[in-house]
Each structure stands twice: as structure tokens, then as C-alpha cells.
Protein backbone atom coordinates (compact mmCIF):
# COMPACT_ATOMS: atom_id res chain seq x y z
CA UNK A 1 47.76 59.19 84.75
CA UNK A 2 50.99 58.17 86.31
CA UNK A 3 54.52 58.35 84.45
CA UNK A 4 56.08 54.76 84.68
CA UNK A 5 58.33 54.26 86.85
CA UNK A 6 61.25 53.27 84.34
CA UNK A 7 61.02 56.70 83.39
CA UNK A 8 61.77 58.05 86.29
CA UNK A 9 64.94 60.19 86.76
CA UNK A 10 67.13 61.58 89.13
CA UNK A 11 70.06 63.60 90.19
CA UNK A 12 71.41 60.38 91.78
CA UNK A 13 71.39 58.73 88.52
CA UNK A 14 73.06 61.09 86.38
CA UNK A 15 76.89 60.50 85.06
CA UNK A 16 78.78 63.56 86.42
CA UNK A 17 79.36 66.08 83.34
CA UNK A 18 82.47 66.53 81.59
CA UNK A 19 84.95 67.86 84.34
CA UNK A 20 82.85 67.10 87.01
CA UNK A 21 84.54 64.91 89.96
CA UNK A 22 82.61 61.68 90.79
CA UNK A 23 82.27 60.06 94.12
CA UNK A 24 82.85 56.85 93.06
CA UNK A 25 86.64 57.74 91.39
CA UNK A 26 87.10 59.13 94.84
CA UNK A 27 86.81 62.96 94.14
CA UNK A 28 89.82 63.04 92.19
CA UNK A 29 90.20 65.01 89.18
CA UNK A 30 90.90 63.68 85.57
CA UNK A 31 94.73 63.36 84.78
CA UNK A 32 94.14 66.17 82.35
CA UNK A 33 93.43 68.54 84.80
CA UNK A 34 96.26 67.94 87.13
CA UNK A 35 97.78 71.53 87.93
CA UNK A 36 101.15 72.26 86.76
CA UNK A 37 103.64 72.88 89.65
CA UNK A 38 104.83 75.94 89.43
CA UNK A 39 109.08 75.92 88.52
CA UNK A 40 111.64 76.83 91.36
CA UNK A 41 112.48 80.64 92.09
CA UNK A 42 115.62 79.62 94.03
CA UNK A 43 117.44 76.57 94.25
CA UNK A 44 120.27 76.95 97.54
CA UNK A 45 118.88 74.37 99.66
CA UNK A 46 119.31 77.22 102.48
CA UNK A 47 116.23 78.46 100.87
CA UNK A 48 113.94 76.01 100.43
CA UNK A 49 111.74 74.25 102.72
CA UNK A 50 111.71 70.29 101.66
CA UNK A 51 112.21 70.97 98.38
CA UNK A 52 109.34 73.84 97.80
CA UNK A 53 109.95 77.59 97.83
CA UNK A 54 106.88 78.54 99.24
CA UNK A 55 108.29 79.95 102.12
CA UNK A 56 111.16 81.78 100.19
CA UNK A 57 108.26 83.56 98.25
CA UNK A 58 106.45 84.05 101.34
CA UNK A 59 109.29 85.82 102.70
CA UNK A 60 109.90 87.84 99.80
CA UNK A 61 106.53 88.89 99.40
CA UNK A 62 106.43 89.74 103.35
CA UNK A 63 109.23 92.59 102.66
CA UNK A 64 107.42 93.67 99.76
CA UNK A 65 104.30 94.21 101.91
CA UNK A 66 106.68 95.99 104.93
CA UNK A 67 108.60 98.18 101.84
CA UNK A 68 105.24 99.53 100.33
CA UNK A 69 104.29 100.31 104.30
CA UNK A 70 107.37 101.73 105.44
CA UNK A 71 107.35 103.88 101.94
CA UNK A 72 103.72 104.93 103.47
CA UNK A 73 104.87 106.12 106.29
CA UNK A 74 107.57 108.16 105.03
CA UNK A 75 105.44 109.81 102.45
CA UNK A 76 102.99 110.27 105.66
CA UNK A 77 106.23 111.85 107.43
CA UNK A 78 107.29 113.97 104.30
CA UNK A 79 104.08 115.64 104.02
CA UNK A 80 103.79 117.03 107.24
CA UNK A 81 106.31 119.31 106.70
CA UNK A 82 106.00 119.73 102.60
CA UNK A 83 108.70 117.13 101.26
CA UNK A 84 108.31 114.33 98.32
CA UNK A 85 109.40 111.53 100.47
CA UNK A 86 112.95 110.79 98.74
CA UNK A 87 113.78 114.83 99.83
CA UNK A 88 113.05 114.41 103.70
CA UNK A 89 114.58 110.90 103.72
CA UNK A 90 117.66 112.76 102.22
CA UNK A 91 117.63 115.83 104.44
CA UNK A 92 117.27 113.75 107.30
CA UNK A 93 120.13 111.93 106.22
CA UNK A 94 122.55 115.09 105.98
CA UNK A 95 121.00 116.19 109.28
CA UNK A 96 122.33 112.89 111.14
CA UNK A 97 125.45 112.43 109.56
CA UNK A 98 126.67 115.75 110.10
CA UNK A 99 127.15 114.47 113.64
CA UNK A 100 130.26 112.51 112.25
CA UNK A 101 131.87 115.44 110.50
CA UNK A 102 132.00 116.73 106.91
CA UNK A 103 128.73 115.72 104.87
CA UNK A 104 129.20 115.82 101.18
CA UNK A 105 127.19 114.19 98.12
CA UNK A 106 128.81 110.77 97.82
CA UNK A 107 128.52 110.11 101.78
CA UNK A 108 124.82 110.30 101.30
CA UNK A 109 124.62 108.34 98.66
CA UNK A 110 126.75 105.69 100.15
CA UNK A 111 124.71 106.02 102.92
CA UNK A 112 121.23 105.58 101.04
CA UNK A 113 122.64 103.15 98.62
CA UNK A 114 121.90 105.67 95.95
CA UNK A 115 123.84 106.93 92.70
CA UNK A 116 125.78 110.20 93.19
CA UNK A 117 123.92 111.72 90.42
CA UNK A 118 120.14 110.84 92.08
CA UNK A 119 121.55 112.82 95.32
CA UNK A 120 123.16 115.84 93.22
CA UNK A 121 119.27 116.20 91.96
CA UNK A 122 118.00 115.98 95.44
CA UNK A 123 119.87 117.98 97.07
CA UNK A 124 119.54 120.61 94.47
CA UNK A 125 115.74 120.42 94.76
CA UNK A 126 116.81 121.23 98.41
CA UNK A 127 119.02 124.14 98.41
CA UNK A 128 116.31 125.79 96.33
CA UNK A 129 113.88 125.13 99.18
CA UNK A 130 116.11 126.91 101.39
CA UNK A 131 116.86 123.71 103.62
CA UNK A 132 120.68 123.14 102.64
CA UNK A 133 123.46 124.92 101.62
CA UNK A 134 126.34 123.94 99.30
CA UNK A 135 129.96 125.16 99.95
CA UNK A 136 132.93 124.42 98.65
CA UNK A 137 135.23 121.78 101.07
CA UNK A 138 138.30 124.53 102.10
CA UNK A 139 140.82 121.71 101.27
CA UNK A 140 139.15 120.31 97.95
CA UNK A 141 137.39 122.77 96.01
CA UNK A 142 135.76 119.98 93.82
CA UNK A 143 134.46 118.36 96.82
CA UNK A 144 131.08 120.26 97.87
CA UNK A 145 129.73 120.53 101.13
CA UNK A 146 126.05 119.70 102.65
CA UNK A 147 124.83 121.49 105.62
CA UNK A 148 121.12 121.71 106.86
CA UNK A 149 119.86 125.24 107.52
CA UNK A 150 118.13 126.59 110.91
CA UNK A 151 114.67 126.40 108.57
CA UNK A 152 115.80 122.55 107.47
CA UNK A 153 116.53 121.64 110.85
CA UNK A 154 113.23 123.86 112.61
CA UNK A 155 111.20 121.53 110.25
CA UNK A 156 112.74 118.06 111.30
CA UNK A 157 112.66 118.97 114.87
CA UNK A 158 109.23 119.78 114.22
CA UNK A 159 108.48 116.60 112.99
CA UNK A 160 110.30 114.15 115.47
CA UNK A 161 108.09 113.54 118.05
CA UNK A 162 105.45 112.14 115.80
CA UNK A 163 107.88 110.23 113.59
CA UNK A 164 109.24 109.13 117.29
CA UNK A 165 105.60 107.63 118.18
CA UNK A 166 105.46 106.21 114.48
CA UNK A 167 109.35 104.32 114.57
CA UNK A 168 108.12 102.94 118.43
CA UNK A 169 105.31 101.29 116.89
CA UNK A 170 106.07 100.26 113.59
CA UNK A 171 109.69 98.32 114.99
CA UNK A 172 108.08 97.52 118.43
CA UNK A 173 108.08 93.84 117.57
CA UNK A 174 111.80 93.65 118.17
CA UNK A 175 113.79 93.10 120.76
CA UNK A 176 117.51 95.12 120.93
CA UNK A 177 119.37 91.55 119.84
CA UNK A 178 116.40 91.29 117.10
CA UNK A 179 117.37 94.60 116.15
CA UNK A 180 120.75 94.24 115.91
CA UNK A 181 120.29 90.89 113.79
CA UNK A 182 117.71 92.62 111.42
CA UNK A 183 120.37 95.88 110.51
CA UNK A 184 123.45 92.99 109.77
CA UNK A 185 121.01 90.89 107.84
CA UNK A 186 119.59 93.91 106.08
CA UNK A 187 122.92 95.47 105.13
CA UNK A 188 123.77 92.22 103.61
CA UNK A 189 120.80 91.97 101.53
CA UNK A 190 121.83 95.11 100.11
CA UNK A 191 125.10 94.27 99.39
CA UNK A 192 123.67 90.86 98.05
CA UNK A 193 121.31 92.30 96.03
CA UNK A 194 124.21 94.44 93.99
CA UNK A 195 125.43 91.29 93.23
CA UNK A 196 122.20 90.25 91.94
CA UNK A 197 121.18 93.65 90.04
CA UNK A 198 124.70 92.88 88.25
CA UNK A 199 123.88 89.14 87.56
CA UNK A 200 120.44 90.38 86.09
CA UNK A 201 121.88 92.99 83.68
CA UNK A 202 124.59 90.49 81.99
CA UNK A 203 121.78 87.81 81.66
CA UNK A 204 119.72 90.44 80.38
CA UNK A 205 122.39 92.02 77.85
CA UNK A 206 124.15 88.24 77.12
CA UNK A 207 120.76 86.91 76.95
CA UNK A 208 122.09 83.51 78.56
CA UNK A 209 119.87 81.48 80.04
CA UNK A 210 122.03 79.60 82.59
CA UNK A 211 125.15 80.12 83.94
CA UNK A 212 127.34 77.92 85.97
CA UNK A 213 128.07 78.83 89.67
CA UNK A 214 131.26 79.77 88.86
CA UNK A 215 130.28 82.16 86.13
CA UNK A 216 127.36 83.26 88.65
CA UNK A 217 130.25 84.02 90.91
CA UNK A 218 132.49 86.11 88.14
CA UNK A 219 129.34 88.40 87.19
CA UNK A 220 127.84 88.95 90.42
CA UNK A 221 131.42 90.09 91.44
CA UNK A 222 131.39 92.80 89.10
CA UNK A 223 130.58 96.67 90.65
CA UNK A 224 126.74 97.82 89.82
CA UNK A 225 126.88 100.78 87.33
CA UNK A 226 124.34 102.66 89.11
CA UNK A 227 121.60 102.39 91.61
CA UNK A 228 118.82 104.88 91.62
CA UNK A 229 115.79 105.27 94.16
């Protein structure tokens, strides 16, 4: 026997369930379930795009993906020739700036944006390999000394031609005025970024939530205690 027809039911006739979108209210979702925009992460107009920061935290995000590559690559590099990666970046270091004359502890560091004490460990870790010395400066006896020995320097000339190959592909995207714009704009970021470090730790130890710009100007002023790796 046939159902009657007033019975009859369908997915066309059914009230959309609770969270559902219908097609009549045009697909949009209930007012309850309107997203939240997500608050600011920067607010110099120099860094936002009509008001959003999306591209801001694409940008940051974009050197986060290049650091944990380029840190890759130079643990790929410090392998070959049995280095942690912070010990060949630092040998390498001594190795080139012993071009310009006297290399001691603090040079490095300046040059690696590092703390003194970080590159006192290194370089320890170092001598003990046999790939540095440490002498005393002849007119500062306090002042000590950094020079790569014939093993240190056997095992970076060793290495160059492949880390050659590697540096020509990884920066080949630049051109030399692209170049010469990236090492300004990264140098500033560094020094920025001191600034910021500093900013951070007095928010963090004055527990303040906001500061004016001119009180973001006094803080950030002030010299980072330290900087480590």
C-alpha cells in the first residue's frame, strides 16, 4: 500500500540544523559565529597594508622560514668537517677577519652580534680542537689574541668550494644593488631589534602594558645587557 503523500519528506524540506547556513539567508553565518579579528601586531602605518598586518606577519614569518633554512645549511656546512654549527660560523669568522689585522674576542662578537662571554666559550671549545690559538696581545696583556691554525684553516679551505656552490644558489635571487640593499636593511634590523629586545625586558620586568612613544623611545634607547646565540 502506498504512504500518502503528505507524509512524504525530503532533504529539500528540512530547516537547516543548528549552525547550518541556509540558502535563503544568503549563506551567511549567524551573528554568533562571526570570527573575531585577530588584534594588531604593529601599528606604524609604514607597516601595515590598509589597515591589516597581514603582510607584516607574512614578512616576518618569511625570515623565520629563510633563518631555520639558512641555520640548515650551516649545520649541513659544519658537519662536513666535524663542527656544531655556532663553532664553524665562529672559526670562519676569525679566519676572515684576520685579513683586517688583530682578531681578538670582542671583535667577533661584535661581529656576530654575540655576548663576549658566548665567544670566550666558543672559542675555548676551539683551541681544544686544535683549530685556534690564544696569545696574549704584545701591547695589552689582558687583551687575548685569536689566530686560526694550518689544521683550522686546511679544514675551511676544504670546505669552500661546496659552501661556494651552496652561497651561489641559496642568494642567487639577488642582484649586486639587491644585495647591497638587503646587508643595510639587515644590519638595521639588528640594530633595531636591540632596541626591541630592551623594550621587551622593561615591559617584561615593569610589567606595563603600554607605554607612550616617548617612553618607547627612552627604553628602547637603553644598551641590551647581553645577546647570546
Amino acid at each position: 500500500m502506498a504512504k500518502p503523500a503528505g507524509r512524504r519528506t525530503s532533504s529539500a524540506n528540512k530547516s537547516p540544523a543548528k549552525g547550518e547556513t541556509s540558502k535563503v539567508s544568503g549563506g551567511k553565518k549567524p551573528a554568533g559565529h562571526l570570527a573575531r579579528q585577530a588584534a594588531l601586531t604593529a601599528s606604524r602605518p609604514e607597516l601595515l597594508v590598509d589597515g591589516s598586518d597581514a603582510e607584516f606577519r607574512r614578512l616576518v614569518h618569511s625570515l623565520f622560514g629563510f633563518l631555520v633554512r639558512h641555520q640548515t645549511l650551516r649545520e649541513g656546512h659544519a658537519a662536513v668537517i666535524g663542527l656544531a654549527g655556532i663553532e664553524f660560523t665562529t672559526l670562519i669568522s676569525i679566519r676572515h677577519l684576520s685579513a683586517q689585522g688583530d682578531v681578538h674576542v670582542r671583535a667577533v662578537a661584535d661581529h656576530l652580534h654575540l655576548s663576549g662571554a658566548f665567544v670566550t666559550t666558543v672559542t675555548n671549545k676551539l683551541e681544544t680542537k686544535g683549530l685556534i690559538t690564544k696569545t696574549s696581545h704584545p701591547g695589552d696583556r689582558r687583551r687575548i689574541s685569536l689566530v686560526v691554525t694550518s689544521h683550522g684553516a686546511e679544514l675551511l679551505e676544504r670546505l669552500a668550494p661546496t659552501q661556494q656552490q651552496i652561497n651561489d644558489v641559496q642568494f642567487g635571487c639577488l642582484s649586486a644593488k639587491e644585495f647591497r640593499q638587503l646587508l643595510d636593511m639587515v644590519q638595521r634590523l639588528v640594530e633595531s631589534s636591540d632596541r626591541a629586545i630592551a623594550l621587551q625586558r622593561y615591559l617584561a620586568e615593569a610589567k606595563v602594558k603600554a607605554l607612550s612613544p616617548e617612553a618607547q623611545q627612552v627604553v628602547a634607547a637603553r644598551p641590551v645587557k647581553s645577546r647570546k646565540a
